[in-house]
N, C-alpha and C. Protein backbone atom coordinates (compact mmCIF):
# COMPACT_ATOMS: atom_id res chain seq x y z
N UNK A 1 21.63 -10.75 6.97
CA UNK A 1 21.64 -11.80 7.97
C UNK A 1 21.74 -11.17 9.36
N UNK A 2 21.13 -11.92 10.10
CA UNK A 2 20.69 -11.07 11.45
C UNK A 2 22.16 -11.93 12.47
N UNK A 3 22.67 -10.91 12.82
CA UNK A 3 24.02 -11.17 14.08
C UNK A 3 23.60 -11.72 15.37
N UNK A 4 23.77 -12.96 15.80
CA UNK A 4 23.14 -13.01 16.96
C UNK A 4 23.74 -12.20 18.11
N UNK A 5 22.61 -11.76 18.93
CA UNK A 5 22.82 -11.00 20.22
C UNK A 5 24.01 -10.85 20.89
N UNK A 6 24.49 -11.79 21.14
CA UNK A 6 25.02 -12.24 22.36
C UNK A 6 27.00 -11.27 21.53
N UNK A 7 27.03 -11.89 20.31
CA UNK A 7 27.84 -11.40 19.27
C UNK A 7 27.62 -10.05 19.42
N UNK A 8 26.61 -9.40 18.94
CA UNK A 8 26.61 -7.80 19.16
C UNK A 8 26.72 -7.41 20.12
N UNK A 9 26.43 -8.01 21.03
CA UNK A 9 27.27 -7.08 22.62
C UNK A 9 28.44 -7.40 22.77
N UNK A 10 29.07 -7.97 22.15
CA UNK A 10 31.12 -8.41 22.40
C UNK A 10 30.89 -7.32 21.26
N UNK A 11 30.69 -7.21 20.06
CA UNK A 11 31.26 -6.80 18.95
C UNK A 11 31.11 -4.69 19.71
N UNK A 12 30.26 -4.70 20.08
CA UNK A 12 29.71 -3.32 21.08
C UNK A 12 30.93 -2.88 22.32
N UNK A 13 31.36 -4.14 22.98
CA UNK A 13 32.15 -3.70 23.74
C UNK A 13 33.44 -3.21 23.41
N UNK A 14 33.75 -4.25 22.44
CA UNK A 14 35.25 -4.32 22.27
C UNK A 14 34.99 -2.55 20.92
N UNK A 15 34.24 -2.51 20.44
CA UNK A 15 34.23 -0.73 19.65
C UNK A 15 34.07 0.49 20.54
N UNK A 16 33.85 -0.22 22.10
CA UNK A 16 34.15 1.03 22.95
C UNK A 16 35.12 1.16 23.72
N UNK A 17 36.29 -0.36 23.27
CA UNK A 17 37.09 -0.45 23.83
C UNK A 17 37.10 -0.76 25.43
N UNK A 18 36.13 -1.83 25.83
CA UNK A 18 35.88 -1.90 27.25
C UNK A 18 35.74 -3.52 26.89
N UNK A 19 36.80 -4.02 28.24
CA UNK A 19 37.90 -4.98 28.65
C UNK A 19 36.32 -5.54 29.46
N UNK A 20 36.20 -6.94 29.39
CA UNK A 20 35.53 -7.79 30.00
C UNK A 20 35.21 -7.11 31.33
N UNK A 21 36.41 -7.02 31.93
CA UNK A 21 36.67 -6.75 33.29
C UNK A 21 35.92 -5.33 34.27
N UNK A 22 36.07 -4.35 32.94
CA UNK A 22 35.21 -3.28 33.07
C UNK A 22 34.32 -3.08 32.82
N UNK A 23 33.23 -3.95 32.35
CA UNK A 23 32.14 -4.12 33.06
C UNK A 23 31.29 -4.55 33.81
N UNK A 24 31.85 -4.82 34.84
CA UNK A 24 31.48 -5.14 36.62
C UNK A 24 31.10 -3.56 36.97
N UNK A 25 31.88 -2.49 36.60
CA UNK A 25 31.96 -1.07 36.93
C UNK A 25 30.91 -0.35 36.52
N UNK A 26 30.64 -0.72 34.84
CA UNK A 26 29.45 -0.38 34.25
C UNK A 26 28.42 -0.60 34.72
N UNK A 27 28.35 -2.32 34.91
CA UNK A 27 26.89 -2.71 35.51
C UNK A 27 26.35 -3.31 36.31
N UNK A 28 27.03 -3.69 37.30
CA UNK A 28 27.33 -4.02 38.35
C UNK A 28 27.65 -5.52 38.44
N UNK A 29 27.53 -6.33 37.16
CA UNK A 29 27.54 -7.61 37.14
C UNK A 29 29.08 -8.56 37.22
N UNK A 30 29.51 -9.09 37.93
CA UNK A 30 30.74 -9.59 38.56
C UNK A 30 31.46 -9.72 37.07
N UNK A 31 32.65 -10.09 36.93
CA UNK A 31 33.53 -10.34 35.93
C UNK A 31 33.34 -11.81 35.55
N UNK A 32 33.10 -12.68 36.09
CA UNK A 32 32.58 -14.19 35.82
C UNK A 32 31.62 -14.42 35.26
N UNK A 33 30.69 -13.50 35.72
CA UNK A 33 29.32 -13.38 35.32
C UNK A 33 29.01 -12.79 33.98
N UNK A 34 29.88 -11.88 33.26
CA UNK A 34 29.67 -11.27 32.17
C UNK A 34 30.54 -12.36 31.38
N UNK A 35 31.86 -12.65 31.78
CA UNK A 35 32.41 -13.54 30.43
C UNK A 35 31.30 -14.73 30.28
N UNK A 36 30.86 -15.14 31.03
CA UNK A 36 29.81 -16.49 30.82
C UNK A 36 28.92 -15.79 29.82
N UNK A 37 28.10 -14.88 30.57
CA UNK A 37 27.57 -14.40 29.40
C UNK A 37 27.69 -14.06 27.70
N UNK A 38 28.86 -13.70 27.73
CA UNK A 38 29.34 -13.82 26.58
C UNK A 38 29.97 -14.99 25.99
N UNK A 39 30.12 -15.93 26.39
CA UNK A 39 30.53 -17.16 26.09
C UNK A 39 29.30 -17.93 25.83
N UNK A 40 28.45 -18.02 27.00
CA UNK A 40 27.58 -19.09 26.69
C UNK A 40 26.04 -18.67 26.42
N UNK A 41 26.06 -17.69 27.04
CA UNK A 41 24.73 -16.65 27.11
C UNK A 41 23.56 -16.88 27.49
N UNK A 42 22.57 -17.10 27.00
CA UNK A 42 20.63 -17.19 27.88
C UNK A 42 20.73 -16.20 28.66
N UNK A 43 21.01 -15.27 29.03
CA UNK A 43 20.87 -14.21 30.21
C UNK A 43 19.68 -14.21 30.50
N UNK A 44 19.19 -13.26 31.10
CA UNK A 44 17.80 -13.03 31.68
C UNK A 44 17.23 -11.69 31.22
N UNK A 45 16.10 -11.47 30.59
CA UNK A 45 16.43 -10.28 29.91
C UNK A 45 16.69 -8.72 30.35
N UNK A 46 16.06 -8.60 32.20
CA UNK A 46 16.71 -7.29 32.87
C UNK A 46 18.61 -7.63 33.21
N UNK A 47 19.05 -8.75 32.61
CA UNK A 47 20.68 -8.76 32.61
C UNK A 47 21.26 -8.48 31.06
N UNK A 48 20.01 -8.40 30.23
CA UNK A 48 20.59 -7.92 28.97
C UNK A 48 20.23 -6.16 28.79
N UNK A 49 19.29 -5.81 29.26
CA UNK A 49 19.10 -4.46 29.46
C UNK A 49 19.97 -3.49 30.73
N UNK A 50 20.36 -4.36 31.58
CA UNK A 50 21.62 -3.65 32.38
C UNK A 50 22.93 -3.35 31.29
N UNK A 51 23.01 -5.03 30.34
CA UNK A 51 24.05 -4.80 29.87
C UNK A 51 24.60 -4.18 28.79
N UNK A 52 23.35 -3.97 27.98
CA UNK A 52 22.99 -2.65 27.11
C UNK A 52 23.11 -1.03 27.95
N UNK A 53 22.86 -0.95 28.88
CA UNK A 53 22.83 0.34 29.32
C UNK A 53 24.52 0.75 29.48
N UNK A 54 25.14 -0.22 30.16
CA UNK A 54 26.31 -0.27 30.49
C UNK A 54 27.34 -0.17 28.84
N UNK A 55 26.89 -0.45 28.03
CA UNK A 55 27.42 -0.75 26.69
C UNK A 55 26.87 1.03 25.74
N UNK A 56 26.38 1.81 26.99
CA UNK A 56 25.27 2.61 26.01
C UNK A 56 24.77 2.57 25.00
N UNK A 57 23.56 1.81 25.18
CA UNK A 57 22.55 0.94 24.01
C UNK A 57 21.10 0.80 24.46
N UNK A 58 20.22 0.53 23.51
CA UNK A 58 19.10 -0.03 23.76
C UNK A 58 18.58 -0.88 23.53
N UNK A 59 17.82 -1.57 23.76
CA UNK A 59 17.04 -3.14 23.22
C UNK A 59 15.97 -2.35 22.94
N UNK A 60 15.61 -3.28 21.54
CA UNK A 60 14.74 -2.88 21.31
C UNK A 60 13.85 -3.75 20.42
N UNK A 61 12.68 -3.60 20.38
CA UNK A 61 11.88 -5.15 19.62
C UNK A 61 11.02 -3.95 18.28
N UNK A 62 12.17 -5.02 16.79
CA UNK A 62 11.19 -4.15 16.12
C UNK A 62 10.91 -5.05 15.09
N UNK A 63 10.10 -4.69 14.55
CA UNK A 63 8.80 -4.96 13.63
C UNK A 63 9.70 -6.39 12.67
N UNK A 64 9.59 -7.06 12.31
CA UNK A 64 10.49 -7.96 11.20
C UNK A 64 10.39 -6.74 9.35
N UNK A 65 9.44 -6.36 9.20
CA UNK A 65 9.25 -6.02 8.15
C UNK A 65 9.57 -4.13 7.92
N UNK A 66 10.23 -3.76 9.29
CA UNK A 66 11.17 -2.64 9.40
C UNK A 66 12.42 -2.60 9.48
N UNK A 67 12.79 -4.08 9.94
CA UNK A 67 14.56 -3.76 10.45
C UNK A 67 15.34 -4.19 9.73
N UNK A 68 14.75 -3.92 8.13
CA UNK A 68 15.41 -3.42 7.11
C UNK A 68 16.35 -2.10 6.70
N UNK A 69 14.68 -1.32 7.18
CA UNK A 69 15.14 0.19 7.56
C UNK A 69 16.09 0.39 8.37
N UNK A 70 15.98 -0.16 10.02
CA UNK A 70 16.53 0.36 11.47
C UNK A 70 18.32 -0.40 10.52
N UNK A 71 18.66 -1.26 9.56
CA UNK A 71 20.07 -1.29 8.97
C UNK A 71 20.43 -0.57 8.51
N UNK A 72 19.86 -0.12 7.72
CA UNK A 72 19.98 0.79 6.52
C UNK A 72 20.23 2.30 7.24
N UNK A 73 19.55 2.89 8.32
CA UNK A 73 20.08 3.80 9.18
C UNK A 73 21.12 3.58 9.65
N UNK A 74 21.79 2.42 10.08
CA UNK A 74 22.48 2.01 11.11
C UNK A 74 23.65 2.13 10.99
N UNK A 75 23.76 1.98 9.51
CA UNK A 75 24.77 1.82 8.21
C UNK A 75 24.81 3.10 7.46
N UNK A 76 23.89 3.95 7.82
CA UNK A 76 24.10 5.49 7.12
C UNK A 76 23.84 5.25 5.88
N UNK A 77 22.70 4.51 5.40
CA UNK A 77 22.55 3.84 3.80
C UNK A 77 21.13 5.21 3.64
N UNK A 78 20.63 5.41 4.60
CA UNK A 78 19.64 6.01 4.11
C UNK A 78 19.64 7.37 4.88
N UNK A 79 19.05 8.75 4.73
CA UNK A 79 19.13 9.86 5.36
C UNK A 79 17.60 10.23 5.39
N UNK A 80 17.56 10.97 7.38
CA UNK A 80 16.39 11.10 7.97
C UNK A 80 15.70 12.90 7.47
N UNK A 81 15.06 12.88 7.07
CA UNK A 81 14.85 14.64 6.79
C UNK A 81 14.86 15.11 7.99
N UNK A 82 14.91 16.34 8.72
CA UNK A 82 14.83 16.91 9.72
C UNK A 82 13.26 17.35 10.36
N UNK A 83 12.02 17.02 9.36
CA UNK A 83 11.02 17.04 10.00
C UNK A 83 10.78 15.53 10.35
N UNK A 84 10.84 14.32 9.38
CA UNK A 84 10.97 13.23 10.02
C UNK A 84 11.87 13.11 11.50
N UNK A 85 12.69 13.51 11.57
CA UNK A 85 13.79 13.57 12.81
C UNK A 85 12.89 13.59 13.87
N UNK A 86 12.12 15.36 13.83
CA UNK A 86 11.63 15.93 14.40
C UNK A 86 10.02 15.07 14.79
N UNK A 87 9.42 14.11 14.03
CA UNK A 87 7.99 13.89 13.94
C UNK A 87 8.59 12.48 15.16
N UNK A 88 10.03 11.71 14.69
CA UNK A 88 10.01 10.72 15.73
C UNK A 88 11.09 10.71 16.76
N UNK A 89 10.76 12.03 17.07
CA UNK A 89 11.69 12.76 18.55
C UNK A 89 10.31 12.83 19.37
N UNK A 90 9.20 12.83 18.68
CA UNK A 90 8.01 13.58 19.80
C UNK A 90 6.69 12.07 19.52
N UNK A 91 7.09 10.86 18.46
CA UNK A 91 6.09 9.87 18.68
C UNK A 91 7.31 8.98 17.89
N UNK A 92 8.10 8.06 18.28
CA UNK A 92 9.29 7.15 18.08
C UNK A 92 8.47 5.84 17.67
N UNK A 93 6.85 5.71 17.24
CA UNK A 93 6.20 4.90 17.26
C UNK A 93 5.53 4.95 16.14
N UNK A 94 5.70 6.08 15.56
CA UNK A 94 4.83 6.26 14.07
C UNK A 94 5.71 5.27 12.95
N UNK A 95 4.81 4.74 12.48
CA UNK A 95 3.98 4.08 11.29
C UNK A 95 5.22 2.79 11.44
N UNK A 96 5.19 2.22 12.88
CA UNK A 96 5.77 1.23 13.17
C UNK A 96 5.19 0.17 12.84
N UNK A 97 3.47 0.63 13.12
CA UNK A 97 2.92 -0.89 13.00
C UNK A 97 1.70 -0.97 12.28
N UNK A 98 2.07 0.04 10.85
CA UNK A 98 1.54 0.47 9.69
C UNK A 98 0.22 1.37 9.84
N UNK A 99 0.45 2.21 11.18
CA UNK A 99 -0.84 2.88 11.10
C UNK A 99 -0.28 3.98 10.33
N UNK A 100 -1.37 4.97 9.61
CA UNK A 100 -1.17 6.06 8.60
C UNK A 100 -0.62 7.16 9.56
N UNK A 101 -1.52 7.36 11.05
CA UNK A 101 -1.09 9.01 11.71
C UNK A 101 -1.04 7.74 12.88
N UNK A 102 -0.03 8.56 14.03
CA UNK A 102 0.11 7.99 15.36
C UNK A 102 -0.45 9.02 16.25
């Protein structure tokens, strides 16, 4: 079951141990402005990518019929070989969107 967003960035903050309050510092966004966000949410999406950066994170849009996999990493369920590592350190795009070579 997929966590909604808004949930994974509280559930993100509070595992880095960072207080509502401190992140105005992170990302420049006022302290009013982030609890709303987290309360009620719709942000805008360069206020969800500030607030990912600030959270050190990424957004990221993936495939429905991969982010099976991107759990299963996420969760340490599955292990990357070191040339795979290596093949999506230098194309992070292969066989995302079922092509054979990228």
């Amino acid at each position: 079951m997929n966590e909604p967003l808004l949930r994974q960035i509280k559930r993100r903050r509070l595992q880095l141990g960072f207080k509502q309050a401190e992140m105005q510092s992170r990302t420049g966004i006022s302290r009013q402005q982030y609890q709303k966000l987290e309360s009620q949410g719709n942000p805008r999406l360069d206020t969800l990518e500030i607030v990912a950066a600030g959270l050190n994170a990424q957004l990221m849009l993936i495939p429905d019929d991969k982010a099976y996999l991107v759990r299963q990493l996420l969760n340490d369920e599955i292990k990357i070989s070191i040339e795979d590592q290596d093949d999506l350190m230098t194309n992070p795009w292969k066989g995302l969107l079922g092509d054979a070579e990228s």
